[in-house]
N, C-alpha and C. Protein backbone atom coordinates (compact mmCIF):
# COMPACT_ATOMS: atom_id res chain seq x y z
N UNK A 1 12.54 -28.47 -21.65
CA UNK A 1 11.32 -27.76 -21.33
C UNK A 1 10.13 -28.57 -21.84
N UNK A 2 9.13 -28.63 -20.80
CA UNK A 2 8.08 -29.32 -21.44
C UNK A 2 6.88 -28.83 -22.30
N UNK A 3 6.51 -29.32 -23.24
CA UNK A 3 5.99 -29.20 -24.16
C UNK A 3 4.55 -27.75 -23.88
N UNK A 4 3.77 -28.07 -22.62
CA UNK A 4 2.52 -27.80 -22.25
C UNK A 4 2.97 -25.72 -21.91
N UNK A 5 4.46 -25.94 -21.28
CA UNK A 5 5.20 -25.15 -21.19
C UNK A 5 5.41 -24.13 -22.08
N UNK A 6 6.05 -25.02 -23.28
CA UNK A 6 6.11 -24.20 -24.83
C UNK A 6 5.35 -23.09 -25.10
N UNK A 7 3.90 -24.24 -25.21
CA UNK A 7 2.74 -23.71 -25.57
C UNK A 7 2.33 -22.53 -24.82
N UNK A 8 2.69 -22.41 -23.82
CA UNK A 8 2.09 -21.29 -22.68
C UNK A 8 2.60 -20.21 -22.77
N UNK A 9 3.79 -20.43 -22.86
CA UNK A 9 4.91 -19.14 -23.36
C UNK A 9 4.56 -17.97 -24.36
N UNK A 10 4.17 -19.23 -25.27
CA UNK A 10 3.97 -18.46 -26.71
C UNK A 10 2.60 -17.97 -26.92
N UNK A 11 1.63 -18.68 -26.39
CA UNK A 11 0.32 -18.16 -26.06
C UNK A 11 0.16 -16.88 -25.23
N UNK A 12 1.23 -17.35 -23.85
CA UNK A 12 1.04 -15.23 -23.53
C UNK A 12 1.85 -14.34 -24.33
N UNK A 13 2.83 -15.21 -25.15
CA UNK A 13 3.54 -13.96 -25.53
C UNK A 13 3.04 -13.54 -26.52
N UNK A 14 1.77 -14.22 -27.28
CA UNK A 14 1.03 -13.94 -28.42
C UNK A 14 -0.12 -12.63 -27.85
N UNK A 15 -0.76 -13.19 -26.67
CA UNK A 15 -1.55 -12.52 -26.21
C UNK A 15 -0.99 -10.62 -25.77
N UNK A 16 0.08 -11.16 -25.10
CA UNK A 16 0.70 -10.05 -24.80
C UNK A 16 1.10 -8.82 -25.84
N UNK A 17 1.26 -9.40 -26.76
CA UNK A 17 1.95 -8.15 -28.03
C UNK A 17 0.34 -7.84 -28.70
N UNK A 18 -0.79 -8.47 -28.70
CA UNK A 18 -1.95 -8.34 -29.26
C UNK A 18 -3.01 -7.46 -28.17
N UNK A 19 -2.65 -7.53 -26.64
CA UNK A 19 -3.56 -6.72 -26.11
C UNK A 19 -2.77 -5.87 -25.26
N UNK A 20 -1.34 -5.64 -25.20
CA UNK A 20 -0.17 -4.94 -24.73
C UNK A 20 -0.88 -4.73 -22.89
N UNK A 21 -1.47 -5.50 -22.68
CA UNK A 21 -1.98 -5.97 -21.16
C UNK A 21 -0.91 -5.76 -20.06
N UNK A 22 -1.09 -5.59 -18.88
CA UNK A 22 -0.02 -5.73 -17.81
C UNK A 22 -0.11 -7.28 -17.64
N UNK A 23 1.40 -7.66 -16.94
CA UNK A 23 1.55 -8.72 -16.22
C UNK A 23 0.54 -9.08 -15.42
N UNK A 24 0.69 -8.64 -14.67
CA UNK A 24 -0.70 -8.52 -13.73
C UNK A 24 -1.77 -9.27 -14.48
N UNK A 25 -2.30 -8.30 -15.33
CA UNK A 25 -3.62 -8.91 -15.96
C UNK A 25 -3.45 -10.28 -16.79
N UNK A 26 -2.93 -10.41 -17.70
CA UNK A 26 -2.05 -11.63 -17.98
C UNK A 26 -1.71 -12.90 -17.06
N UNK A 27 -1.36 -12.32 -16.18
CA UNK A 27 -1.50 -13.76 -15.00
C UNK A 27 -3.02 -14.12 -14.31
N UNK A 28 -3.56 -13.00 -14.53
CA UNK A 28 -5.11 -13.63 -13.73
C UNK A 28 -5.77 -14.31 -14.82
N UNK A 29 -5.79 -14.00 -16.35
CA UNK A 29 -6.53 -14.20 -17.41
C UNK A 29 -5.55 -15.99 -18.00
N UNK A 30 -4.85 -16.03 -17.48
CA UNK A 30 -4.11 -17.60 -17.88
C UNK A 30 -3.95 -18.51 -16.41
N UNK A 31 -4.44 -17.82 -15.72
CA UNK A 31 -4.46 -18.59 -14.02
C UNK A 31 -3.20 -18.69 -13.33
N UNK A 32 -1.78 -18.32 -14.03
CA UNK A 32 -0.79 -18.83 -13.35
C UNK A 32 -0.01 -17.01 -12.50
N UNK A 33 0.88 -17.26 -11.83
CA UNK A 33 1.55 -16.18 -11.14
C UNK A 33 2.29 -15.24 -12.37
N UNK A 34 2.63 -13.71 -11.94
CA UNK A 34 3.38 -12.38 -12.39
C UNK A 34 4.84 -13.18 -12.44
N UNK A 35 5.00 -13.86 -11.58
CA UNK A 35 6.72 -14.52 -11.35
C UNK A 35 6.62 -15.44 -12.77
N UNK A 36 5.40 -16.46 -13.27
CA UNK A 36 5.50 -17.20 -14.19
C UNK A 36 5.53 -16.17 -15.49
N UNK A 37 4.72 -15.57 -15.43
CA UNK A 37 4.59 -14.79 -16.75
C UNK A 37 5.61 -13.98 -17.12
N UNK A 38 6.07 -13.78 -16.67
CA UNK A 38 7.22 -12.45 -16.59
C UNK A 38 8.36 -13.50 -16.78
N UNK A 39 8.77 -15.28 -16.26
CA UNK A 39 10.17 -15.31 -16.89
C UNK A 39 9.31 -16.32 -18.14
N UNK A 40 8.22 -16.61 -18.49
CA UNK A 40 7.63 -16.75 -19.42
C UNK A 40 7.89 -15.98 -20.43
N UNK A 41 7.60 -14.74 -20.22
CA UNK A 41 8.50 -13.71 -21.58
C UNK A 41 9.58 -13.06 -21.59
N UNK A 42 10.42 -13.41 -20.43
CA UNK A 42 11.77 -12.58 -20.44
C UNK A 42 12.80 -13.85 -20.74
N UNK A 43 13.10 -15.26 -20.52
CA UNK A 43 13.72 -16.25 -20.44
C UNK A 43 13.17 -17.06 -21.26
N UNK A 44 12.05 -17.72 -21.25
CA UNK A 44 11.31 -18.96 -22.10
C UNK A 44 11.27 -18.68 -23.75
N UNK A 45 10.65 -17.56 -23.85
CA UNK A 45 10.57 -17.16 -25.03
C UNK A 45 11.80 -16.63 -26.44
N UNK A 46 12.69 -15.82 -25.73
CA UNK A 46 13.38 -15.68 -26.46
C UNK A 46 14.37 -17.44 -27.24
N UNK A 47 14.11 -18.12 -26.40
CA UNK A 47 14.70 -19.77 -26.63
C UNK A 47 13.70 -20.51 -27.85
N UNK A 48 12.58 -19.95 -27.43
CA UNK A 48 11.76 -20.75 -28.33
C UNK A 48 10.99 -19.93 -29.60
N UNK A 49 10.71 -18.59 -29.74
CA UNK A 49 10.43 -17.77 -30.54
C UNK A 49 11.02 -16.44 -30.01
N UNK A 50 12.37 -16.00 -30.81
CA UNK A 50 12.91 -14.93 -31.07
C UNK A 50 12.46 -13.87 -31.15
N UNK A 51 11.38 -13.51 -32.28
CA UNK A 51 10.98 -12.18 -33.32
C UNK A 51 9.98 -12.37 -31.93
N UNK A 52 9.01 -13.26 -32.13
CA UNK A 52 8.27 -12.67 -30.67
C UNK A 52 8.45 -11.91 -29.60
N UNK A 53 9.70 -12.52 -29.49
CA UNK A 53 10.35 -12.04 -27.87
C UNK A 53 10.97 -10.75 -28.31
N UNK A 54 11.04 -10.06 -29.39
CA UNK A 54 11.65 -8.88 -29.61
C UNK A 54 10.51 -7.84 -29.21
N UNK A 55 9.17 -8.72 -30.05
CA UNK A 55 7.89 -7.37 -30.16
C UNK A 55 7.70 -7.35 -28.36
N UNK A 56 7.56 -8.35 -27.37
CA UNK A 56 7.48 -8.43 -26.25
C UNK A 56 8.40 -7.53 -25.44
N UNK A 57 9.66 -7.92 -25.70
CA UNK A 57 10.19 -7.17 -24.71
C UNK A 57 10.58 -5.35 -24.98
N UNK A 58 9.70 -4.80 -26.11
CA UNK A 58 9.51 -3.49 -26.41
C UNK A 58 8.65 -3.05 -25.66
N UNK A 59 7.65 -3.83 -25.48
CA UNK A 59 6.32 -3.33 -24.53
C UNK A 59 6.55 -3.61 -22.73
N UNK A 60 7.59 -4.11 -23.01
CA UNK A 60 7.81 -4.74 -21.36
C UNK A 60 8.78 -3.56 -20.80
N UNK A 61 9.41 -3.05 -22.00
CA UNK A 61 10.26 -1.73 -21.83
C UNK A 61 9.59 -0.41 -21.54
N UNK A 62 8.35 0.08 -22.29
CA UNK A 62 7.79 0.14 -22.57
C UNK A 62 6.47 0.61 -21.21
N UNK A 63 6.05 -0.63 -20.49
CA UNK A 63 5.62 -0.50 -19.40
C UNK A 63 6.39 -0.05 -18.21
N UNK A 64 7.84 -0.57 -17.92
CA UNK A 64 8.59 0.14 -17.20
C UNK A 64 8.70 1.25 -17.17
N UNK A 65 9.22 1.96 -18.02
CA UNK A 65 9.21 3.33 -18.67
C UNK A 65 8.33 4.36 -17.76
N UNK A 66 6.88 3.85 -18.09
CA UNK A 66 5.63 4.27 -17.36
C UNK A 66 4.92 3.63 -16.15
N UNK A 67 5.85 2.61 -15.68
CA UNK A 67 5.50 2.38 -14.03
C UNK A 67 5.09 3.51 -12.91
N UNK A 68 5.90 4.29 -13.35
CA UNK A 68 5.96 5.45 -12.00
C UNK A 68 4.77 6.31 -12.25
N UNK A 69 3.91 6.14 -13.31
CA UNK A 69 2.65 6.80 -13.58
C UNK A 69 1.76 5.94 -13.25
N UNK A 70 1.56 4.87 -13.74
CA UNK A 70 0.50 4.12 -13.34
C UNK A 70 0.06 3.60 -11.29
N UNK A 71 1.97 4.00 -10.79
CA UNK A 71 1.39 3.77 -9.53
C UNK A 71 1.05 4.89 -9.16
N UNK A 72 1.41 6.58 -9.36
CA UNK A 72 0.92 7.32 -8.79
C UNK A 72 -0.04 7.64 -8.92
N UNK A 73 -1.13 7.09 -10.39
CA UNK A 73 -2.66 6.99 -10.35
C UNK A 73 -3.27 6.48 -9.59
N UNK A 74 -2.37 4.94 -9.39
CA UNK A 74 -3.17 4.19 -8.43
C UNK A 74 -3.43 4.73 -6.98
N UNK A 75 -2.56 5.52 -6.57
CA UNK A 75 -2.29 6.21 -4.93
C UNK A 75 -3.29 7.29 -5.11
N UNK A 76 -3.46 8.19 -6.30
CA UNK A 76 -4.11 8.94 -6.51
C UNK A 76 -5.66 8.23 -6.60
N UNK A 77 -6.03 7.24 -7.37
CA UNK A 77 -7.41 6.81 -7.11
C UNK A 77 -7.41 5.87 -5.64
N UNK A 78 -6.39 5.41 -5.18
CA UNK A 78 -6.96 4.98 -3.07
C UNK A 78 -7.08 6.58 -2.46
N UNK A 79 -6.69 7.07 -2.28
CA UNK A 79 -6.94 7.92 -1.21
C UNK A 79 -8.05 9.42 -1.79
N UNK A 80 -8.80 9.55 -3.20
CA UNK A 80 -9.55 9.65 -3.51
C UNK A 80 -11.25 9.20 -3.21
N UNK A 81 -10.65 7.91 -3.31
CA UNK A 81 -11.16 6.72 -2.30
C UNK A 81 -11.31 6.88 -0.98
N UNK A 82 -10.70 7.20 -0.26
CA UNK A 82 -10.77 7.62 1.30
C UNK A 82 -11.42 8.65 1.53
N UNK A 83 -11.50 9.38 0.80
CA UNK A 83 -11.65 11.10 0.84
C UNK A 83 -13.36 10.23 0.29
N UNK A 84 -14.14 10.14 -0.27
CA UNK A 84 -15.34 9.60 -0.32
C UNK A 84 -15.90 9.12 0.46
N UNK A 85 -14.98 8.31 1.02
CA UNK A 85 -15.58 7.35 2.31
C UNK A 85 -16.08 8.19 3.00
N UNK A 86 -14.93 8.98 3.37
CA UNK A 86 -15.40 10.16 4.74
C UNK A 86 -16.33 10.84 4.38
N UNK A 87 -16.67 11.52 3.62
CA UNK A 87 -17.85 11.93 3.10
C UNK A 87 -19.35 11.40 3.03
N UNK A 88 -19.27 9.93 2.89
CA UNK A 88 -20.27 9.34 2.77
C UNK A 88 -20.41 8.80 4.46
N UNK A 89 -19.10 8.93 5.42
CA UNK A 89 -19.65 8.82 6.68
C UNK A 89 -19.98 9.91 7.40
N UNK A 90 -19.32 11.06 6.77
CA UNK A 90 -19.81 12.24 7.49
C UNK A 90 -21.40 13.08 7.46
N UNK A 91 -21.99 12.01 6.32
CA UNK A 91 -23.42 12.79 5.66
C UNK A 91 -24.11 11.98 6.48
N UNK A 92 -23.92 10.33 6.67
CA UNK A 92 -25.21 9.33 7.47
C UNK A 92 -24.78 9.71 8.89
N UNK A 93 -23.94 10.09 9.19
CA UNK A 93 -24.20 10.62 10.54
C UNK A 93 -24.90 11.18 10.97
């Protein structure tokens, strides 16, 4: 594994246990893809820092856990969203 690699690993996985962030956000804030970050802390890390990869993959548990809430907010704030729209086209009419 290359070195630049290392470093990246352990930098999100530092970041990650310090701002318990989604993947998602984590990949836009280090520039690289959800596919990198994610075997960044599920594969890379436990090889190269252990105890890290323990506090990590609690919160990665953690977020799963509560997936099924965060998308039905999200469905709940789009079509909230829609429901405005129409409103705001039904008034300039």
């Amino acid at each position: 594994m290359h070195d630049y690699i290392k470093e990246r690993t352990i930098k999100i996985g530092q970041y990650f246990v310090e701002t318990k962030s989604t993947v998602r956000v984590i990949a836009k804030e280090f520039g690289v893809s959800k596919s990198t970050v994610h075997k960044d802390l599920t594969e890379r890390l436990p090889e190269i820092n252990a105890d890290l990869a323990n506090e990590v993959k609690e919160i990665l548990e953690y977020h799963k856990s509560i997936r099924h809430l965060r998308g039905g907010e999200a469905t709940k704030i789009k079509y909230k969203r829609k429901a405005g729209n129409k409103e705001v086209a039904r008034i300039s009419i």
